[in-house]
N, C-alpha and C. Protein backbone atom coordinates (compact mmCIF):
# COMPACT_ATOMS: atom_id res chain seq x y z
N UNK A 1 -25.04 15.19 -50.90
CA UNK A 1 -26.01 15.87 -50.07
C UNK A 1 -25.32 16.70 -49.00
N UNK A 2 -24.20 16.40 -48.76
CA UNK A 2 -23.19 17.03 -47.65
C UNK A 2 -23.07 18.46 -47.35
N UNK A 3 -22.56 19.06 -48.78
CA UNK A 3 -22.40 20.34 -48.84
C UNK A 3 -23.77 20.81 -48.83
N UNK A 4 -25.42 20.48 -48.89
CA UNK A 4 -26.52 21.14 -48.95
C UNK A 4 -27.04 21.11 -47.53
N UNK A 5 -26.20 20.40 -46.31
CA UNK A 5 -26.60 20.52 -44.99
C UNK A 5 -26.86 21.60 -44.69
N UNK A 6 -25.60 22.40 -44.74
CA UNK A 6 -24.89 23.97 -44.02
C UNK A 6 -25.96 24.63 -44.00
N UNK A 7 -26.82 24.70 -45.46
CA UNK A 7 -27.65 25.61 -46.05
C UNK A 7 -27.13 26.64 -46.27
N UNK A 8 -26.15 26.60 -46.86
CA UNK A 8 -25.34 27.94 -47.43
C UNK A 8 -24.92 27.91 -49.01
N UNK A 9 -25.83 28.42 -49.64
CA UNK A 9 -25.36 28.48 -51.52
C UNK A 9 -23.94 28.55 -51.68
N UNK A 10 -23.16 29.06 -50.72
CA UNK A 10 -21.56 29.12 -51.06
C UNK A 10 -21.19 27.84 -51.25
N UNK A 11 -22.04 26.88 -50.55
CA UNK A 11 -21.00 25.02 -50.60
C UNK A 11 -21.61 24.26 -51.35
N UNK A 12 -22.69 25.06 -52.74
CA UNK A 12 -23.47 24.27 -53.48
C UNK A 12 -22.35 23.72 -54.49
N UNK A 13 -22.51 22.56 -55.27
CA UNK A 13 -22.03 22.09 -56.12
C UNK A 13 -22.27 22.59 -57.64
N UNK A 14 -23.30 23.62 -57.71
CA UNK A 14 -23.93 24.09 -59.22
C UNK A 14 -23.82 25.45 -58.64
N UNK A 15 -23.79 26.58 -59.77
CA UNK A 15 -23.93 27.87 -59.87
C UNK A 15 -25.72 28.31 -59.33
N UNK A 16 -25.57 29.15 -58.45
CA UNK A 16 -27.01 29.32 -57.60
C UNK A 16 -26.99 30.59 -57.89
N UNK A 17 -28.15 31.01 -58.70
CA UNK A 17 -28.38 32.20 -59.13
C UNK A 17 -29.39 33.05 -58.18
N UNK A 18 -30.06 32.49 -57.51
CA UNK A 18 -31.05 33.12 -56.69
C UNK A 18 -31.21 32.56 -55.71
N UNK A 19 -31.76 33.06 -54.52
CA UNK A 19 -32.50 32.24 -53.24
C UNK A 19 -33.77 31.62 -53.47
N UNK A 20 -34.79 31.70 -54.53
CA UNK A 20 -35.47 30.68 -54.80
C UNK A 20 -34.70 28.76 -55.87
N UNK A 21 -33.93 29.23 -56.25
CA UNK A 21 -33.27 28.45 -56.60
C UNK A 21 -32.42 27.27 -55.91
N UNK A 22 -32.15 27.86 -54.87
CA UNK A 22 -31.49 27.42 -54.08
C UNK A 22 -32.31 26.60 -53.26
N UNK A 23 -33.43 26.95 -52.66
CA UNK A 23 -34.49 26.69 -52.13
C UNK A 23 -34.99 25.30 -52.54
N UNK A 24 -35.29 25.22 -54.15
CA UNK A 24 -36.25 24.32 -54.75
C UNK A 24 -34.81 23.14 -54.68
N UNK A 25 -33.49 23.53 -55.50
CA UNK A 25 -32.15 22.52 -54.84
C UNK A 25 -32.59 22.19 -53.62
N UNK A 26 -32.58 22.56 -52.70
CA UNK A 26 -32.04 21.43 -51.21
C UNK A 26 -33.29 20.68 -51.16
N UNK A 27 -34.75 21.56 -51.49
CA UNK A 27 -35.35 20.56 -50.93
C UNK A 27 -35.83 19.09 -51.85
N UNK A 28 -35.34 19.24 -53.24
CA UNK A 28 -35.20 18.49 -54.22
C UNK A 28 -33.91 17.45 -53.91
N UNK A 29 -33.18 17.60 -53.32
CA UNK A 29 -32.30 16.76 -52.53
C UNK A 29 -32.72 16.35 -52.01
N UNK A 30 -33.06 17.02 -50.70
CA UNK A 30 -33.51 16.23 -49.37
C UNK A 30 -34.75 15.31 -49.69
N UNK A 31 -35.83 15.83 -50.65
CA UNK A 31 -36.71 14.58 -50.53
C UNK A 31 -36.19 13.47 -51.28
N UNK A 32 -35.35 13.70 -52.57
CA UNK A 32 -34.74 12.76 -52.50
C UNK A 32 -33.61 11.77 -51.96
N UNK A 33 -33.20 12.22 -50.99
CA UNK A 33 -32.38 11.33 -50.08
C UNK A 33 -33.17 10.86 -49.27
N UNK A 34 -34.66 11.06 -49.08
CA UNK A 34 -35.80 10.06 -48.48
C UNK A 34 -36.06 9.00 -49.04
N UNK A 35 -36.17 9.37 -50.71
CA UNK A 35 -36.79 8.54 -51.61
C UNK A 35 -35.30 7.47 -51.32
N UNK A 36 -34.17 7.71 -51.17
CA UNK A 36 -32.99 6.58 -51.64
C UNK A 36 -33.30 6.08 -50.52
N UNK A 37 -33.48 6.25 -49.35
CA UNK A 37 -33.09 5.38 -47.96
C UNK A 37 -35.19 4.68 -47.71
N UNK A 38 -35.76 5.37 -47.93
CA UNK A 38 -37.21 4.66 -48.08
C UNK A 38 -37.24 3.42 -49.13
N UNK A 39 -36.91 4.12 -50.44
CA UNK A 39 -36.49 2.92 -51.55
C UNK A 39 -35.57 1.55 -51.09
N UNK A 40 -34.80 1.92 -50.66
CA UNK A 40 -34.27 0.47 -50.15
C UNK A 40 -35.09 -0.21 -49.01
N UNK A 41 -35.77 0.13 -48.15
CA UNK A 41 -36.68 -0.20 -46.70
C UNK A 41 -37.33 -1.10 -47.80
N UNK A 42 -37.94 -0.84 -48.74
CA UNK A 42 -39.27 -1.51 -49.23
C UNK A 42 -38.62 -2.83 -49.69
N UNK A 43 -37.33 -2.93 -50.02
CA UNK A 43 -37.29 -4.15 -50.64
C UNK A 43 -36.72 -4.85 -49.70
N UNK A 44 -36.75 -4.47 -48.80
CA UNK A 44 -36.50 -5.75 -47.79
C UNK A 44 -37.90 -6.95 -47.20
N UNK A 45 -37.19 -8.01 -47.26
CA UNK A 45 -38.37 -8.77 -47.34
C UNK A 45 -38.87 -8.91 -46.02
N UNK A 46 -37.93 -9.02 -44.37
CA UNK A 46 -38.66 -8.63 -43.30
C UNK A 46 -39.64 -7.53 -43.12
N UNK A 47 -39.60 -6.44 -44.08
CA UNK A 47 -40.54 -5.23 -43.92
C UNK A 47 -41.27 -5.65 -44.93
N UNK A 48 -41.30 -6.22 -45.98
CA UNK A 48 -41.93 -6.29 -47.47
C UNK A 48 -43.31 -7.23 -46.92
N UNK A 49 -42.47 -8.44 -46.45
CA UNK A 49 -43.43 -10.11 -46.35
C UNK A 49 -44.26 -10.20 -44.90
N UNK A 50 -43.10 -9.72 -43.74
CA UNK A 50 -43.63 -9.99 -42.20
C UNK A 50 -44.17 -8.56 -41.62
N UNK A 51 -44.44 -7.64 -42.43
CA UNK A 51 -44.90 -6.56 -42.15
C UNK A 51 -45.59 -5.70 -42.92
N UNK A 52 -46.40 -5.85 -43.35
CA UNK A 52 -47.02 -5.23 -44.26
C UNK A 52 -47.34 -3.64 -44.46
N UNK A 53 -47.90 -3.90 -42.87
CA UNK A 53 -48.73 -2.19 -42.65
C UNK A 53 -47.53 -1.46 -43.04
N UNK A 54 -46.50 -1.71 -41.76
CA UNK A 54 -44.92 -0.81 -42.19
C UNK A 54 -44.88 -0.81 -43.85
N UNK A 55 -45.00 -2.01 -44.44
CA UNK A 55 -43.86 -1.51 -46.23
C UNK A 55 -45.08 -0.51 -46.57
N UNK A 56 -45.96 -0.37 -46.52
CA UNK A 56 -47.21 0.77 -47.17
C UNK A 56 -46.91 1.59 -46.40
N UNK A 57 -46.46 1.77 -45.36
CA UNK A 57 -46.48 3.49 -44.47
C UNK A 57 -44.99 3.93 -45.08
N UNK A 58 -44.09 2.83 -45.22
CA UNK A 58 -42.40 3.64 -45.83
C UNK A 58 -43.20 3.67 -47.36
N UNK A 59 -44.22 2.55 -47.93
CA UNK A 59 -44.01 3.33 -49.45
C UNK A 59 -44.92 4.50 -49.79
N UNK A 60 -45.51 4.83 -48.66
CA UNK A 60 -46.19 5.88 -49.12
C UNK A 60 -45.29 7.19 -48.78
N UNK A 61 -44.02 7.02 -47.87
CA UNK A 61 -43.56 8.37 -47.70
C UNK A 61 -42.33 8.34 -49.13
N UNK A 62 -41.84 6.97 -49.79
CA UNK A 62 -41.23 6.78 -50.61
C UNK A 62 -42.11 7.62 -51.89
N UNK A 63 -43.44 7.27 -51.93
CA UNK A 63 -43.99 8.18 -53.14
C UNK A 63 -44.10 9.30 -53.01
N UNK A 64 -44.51 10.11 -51.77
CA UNK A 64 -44.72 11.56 -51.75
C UNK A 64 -43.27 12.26 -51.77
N UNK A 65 -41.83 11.34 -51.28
CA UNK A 65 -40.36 12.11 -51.50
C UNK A 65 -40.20 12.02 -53.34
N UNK A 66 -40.31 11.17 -53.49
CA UNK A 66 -40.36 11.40 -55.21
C UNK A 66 -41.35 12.00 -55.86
N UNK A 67 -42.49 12.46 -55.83
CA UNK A 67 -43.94 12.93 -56.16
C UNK A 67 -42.53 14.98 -55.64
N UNK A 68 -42.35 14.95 -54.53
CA UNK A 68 -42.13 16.08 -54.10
C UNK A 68 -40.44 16.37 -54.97
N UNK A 69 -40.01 15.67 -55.15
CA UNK A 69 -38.23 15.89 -55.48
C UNK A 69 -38.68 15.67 -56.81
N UNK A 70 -39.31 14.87 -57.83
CA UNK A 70 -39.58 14.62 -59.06
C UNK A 70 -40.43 15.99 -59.84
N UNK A 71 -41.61 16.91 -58.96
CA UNK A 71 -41.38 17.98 -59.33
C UNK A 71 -40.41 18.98 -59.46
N UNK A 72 -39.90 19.33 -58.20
CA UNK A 72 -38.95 20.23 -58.21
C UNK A 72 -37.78 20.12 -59.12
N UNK A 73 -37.33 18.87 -59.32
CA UNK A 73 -36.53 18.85 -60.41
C UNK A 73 -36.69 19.44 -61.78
N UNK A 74 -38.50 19.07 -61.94
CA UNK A 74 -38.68 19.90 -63.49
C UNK A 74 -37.95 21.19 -63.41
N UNK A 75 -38.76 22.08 -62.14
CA UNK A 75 -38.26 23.23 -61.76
C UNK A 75 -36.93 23.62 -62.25
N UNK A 76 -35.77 22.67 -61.15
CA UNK A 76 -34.52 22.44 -61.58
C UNK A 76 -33.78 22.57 -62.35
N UNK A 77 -34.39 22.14 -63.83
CA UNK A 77 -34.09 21.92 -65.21
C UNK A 77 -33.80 23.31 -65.85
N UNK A 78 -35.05 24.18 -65.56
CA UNK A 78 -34.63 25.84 -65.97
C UNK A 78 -33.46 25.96 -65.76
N UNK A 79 -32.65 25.91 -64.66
CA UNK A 79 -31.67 26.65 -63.94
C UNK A 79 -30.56 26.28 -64.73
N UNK A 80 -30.35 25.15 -65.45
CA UNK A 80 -29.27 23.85 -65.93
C UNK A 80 -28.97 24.85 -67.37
N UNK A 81 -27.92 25.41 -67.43
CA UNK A 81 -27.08 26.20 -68.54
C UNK A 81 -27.09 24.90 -70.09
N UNK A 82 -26.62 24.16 -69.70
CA UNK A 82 -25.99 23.10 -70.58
C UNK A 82 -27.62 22.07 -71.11
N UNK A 83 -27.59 21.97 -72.34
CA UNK A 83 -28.91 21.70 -72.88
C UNK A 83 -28.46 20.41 -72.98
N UNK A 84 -27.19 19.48 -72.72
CA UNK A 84 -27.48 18.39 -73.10
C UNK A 84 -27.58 17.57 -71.08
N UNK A 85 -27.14 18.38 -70.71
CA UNK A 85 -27.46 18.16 -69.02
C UNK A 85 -28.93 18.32 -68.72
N UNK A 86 -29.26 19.49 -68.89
CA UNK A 86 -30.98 19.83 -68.69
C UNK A 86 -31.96 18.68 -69.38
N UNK A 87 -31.59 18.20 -70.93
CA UNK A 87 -32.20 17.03 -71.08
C UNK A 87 -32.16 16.05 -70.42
N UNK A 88 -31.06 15.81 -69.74
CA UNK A 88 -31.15 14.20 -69.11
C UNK A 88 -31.70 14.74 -67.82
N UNK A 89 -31.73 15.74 -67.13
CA UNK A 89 -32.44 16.20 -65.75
C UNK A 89 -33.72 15.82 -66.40
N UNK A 90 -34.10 16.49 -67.07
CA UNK A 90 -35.97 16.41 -67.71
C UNK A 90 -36.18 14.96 -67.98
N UNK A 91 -35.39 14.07 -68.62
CA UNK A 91 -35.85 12.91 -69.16
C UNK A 91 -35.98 12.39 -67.46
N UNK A 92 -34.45 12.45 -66.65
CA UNK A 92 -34.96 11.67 -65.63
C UNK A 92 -36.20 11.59 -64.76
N UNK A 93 -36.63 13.17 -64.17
CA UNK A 93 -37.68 13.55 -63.73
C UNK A 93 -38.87 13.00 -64.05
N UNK A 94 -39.25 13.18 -65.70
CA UNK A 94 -39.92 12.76 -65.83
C UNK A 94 -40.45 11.25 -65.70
N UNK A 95 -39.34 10.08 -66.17
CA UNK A 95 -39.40 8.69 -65.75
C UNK A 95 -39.61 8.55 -64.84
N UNK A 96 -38.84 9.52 -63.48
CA UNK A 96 -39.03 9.43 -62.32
C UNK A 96 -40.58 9.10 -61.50
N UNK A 97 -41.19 10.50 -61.98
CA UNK A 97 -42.42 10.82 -61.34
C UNK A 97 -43.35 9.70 -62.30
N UNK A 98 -43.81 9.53 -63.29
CA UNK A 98 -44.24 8.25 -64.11
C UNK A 98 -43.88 6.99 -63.87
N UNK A 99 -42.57 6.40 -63.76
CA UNK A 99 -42.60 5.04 -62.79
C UNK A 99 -43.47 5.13 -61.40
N UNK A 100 -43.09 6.05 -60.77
CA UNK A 100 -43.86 6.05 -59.18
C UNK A 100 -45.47 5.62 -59.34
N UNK A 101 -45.76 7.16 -60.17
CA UNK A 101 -47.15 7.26 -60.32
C UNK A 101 -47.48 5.68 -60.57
N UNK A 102 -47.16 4.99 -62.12
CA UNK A 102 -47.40 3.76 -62.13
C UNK A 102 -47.63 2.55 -61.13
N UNK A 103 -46.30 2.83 -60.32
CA UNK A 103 -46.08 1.74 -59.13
C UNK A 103 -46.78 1.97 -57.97
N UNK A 104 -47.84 3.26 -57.79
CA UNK A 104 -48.64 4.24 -57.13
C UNK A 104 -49.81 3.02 -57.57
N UNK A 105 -49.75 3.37 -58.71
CA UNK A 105 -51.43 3.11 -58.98
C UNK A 105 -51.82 1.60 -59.09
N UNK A 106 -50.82 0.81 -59.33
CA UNK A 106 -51.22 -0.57 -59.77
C UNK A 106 -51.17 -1.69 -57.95
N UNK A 107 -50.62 -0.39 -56.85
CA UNK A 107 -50.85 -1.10 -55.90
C UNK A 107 -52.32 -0.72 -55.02
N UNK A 108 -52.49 0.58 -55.83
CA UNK A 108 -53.95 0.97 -54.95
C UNK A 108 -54.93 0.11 -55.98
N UNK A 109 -54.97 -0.55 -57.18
CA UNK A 109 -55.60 -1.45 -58.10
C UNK A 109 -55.35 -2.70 -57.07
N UNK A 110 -54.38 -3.52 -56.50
CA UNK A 110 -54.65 -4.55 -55.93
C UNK A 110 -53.72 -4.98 -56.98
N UNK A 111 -53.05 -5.01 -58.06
CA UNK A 111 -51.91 -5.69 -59.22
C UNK A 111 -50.69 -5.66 -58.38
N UNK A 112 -50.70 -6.57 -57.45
CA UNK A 112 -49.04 -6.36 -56.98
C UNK A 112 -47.94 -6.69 -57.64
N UNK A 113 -48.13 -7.63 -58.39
CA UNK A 113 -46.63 -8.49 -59.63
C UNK A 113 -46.25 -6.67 -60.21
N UNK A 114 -47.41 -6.09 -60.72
CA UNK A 114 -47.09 -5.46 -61.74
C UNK A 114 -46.60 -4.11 -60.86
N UNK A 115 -47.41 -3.88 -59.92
CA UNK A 115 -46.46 -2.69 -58.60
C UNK A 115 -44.98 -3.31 -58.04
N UNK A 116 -44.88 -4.40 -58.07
CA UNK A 116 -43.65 -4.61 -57.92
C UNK A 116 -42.57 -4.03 -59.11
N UNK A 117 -43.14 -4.67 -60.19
CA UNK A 117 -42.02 -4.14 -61.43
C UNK A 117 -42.22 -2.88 -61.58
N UNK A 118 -43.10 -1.69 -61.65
CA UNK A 118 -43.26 -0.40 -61.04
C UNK A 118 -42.16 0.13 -60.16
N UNK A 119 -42.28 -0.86 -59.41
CA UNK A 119 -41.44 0.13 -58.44
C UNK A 119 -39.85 -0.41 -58.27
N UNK A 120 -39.61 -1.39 -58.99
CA UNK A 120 -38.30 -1.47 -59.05
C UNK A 120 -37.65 -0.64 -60.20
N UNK A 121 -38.45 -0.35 -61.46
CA UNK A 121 -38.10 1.10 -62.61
C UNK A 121 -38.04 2.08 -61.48
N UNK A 122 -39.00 2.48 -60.06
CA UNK A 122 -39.29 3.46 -60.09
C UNK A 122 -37.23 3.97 -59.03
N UNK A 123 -36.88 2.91 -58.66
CA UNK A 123 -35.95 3.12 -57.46
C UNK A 123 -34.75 2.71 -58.46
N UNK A 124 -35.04 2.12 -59.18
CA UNK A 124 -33.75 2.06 -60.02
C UNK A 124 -33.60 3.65 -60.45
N UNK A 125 -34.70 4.20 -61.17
CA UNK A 125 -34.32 6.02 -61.80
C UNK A 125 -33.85 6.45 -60.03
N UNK A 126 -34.77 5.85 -59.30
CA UNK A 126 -34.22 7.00 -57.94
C UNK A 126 -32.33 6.96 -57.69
N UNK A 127 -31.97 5.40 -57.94
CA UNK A 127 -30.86 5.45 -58.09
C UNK A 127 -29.86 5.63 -58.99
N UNK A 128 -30.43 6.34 -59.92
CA UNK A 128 -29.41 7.11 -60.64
C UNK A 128 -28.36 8.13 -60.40
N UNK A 129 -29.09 8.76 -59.41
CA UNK A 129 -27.89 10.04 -59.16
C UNK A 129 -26.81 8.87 -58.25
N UNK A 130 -27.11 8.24 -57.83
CA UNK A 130 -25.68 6.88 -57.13
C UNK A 130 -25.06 6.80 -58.41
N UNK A 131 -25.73 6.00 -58.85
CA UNK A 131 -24.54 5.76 -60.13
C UNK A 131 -24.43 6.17 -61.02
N UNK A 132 -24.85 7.31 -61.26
CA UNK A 132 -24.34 8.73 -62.23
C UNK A 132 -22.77 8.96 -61.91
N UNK A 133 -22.49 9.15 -60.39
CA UNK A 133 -21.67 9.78 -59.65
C UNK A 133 -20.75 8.20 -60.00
N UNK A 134 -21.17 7.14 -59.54
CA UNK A 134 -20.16 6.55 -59.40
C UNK A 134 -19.66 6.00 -60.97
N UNK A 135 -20.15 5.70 -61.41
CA UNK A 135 -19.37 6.22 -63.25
C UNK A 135 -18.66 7.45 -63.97
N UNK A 136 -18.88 8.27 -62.96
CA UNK A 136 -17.67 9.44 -63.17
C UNK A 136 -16.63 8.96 -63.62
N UNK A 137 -15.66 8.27 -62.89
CA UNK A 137 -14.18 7.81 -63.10
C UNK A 137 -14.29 7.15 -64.28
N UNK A 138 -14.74 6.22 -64.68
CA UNK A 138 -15.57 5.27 -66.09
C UNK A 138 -15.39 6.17 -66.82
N UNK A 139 -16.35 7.48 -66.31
CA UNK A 139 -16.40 7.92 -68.15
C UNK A 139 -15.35 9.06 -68.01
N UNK A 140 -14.28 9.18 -67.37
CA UNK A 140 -13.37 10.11 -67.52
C UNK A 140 -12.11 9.56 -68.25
N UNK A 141 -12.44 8.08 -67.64
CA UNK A 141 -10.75 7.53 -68.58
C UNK A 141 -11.25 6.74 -69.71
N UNK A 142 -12.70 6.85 -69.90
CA UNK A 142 -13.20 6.65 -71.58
C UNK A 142 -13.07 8.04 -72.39
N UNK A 143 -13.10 8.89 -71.85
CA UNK A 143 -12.74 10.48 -72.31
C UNK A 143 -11.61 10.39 -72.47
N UNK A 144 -10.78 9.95 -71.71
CA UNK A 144 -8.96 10.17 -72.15
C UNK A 144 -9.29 8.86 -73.07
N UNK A 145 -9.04 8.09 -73.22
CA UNK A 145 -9.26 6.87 -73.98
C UNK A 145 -9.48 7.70 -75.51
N UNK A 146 -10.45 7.78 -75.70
CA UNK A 146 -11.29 8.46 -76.89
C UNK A 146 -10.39 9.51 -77.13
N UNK A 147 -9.49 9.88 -76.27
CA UNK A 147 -8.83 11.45 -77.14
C UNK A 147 -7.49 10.69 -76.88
N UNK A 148 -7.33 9.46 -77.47
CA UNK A 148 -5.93 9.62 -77.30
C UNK A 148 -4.95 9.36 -76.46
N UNK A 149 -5.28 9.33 -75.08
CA UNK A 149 -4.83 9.17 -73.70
C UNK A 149 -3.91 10.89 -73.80
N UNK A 150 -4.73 11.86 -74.12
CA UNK A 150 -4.44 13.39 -74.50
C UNK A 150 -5.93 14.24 -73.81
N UNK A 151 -5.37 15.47 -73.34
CA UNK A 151 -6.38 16.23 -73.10
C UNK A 151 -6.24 17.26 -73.82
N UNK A 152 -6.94 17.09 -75.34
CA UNK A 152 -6.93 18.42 -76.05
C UNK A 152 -7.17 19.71 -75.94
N UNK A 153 -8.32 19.35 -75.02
CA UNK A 153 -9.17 21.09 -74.35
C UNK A 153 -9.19 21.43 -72.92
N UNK A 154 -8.07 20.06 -72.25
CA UNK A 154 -7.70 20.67 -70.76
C UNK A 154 -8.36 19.74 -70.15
N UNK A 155 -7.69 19.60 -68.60
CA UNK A 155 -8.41 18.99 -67.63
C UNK A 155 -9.92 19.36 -67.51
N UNK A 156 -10.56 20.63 -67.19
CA UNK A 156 -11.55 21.36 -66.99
C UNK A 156 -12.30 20.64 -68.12
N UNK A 157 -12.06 21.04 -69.28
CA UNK A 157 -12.90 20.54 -70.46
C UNK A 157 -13.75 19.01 -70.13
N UNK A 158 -12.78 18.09 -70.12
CA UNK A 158 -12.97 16.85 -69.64
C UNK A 158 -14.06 16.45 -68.39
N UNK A 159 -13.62 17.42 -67.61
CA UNK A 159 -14.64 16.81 -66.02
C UNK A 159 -16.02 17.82 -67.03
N UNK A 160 -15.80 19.21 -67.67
CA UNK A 160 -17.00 19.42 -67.74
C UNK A 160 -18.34 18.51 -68.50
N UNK A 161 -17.64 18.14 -69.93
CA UNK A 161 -18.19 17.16 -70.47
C UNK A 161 -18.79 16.04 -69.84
N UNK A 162 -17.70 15.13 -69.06
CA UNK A 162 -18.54 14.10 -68.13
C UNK A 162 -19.55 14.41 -67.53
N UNK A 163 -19.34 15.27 -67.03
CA UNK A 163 -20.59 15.73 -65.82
C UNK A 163 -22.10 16.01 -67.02
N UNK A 164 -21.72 16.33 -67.94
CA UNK A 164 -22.71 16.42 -68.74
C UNK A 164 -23.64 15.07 -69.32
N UNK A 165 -22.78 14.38 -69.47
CA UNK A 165 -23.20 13.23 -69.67
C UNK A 165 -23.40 12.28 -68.50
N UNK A 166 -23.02 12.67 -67.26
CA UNK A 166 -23.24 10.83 -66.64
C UNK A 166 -24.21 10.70 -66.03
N UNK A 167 -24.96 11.66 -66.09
CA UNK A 167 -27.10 11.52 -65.95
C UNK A 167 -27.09 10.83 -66.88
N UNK A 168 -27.00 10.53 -68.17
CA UNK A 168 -27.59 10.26 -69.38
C UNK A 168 -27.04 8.30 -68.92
N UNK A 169 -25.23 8.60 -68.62
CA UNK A 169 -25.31 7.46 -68.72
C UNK A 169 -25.57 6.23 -67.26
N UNK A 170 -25.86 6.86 -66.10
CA UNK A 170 -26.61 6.37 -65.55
C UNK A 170 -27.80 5.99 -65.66
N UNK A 171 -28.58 6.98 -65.97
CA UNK A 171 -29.87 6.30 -66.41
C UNK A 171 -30.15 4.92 -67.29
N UNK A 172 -29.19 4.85 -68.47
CA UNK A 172 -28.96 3.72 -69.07
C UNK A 172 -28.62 2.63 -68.78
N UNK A 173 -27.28 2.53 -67.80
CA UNK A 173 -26.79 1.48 -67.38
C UNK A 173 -28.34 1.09 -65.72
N UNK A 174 -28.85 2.17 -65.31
CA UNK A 174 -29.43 1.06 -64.37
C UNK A 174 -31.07 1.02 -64.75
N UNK A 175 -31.35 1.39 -66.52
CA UNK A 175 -33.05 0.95 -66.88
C UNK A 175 -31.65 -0.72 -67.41
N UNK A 176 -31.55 -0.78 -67.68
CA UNK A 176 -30.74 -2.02 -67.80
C UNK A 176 -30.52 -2.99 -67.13
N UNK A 177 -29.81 -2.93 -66.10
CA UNK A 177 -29.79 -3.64 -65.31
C UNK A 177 -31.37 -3.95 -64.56
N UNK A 178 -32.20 -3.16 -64.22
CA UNK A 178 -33.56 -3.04 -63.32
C UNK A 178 -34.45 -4.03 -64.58
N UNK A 179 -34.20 -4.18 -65.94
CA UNK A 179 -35.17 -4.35 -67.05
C UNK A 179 -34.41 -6.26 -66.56
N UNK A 180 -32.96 -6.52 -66.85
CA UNK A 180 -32.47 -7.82 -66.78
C UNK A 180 -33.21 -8.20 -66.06
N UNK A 181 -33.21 -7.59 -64.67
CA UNK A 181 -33.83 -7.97 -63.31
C UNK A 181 -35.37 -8.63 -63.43
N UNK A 182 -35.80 -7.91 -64.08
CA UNK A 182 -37.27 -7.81 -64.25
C UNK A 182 -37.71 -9.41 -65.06
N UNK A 183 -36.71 -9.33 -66.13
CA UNK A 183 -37.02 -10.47 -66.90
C UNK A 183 -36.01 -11.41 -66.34
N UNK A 184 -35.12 -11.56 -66.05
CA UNK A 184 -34.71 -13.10 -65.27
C UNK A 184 -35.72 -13.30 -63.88
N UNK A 185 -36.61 -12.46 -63.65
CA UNK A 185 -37.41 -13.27 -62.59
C UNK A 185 -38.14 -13.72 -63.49
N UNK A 186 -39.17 -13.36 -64.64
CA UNK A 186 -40.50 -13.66 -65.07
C UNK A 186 -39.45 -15.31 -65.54
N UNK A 187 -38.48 -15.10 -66.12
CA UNK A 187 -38.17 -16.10 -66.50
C UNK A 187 -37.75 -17.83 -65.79
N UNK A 188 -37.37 -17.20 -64.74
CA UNK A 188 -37.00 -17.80 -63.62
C UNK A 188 -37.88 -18.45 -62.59
């Protein structure tokens, strides 16, 4: 989120083709860096158990930063050159805004068990771009690994590929982990 402070397209991390583009980026960031730091508030159990009113006033600004960053991302997706990147932007988005909605609706129903598991899919996708990023290194020396402990098509080649993939494989590793979660409580 660092380089999108400045507000200057020169310190973006992606190729910024326009000033609307740029636009729908930061603020597709910024609400989601609400959704990450709101998302964690809720699961705390002093705000969750001994405070109620508070966890509904953070989860309602938790749904409208994802409701607001989960569109713009569709948006987003145009901009994304690489079709196997743009899919995992679209797949995430979409899970994104559909867990919420879910975890939206089953608490204005009064189903809290089931808004709970809602909304732990819904903050696990929020935390994907965390551990997208932090499986970088993972899947770079599974890339050298896989070729050999050789870079056939160059350093560049390598980071580009990863980056292509570690939406895809974040998303996997934390519907995974959030799904274990889910079922060692029912089980438990």
């Amino acid at each position: 989120m660092i380089p999108y402070l400045t507000l200057n397209p020169a310190n973006s991390r992606v190729d910024i083709t326009s000033t609307t583009q740029y636009s729908i980026l930061v603020t597709h960031i910024g609400c989601a860096f609400i959704a990450l730091i709101t998302g964690f508030l809720q699961f705390m159990d002093r705000i969750r158990l001994k405070n109620p009113k508070v966890h509904r006033y953070v989860g309602r600004i938790y749904v409208v930063s994802v409701f607001i960053s989960g569109i713009l991302a569709l948006a987003v997706v145009f901009y994304i050159e690489n079709f196997t990147k743009a899919t995992a932007f679209l797949t995430l988005a979409i899970l994104w805004l559909f867990t919420c909605w879910k975890g939206y609706r089953t608490a204005v129903k009064g189903h809290f068990n089931a808004h709970r598991i809602w909304m732990m899919r819904s903050f696990g996708i929020t935390l994907v771009a965390v551990s997208a990023r932090v499986l970088v290194p993972v899947l770079l020396i599974t890339y050298y690994t896989f070729n050999g402990f050789m870079l056939p098509e160059g350093r560049d080649k390598m980071i580009e590929e990863v980056l292509n993939v570690n939406i895809w494989a974040g998303l996997v590793l934390n519907f995974v982990i959030v799904e274990w979660i889910i079922l060692n409580k029912k089980n438990g």
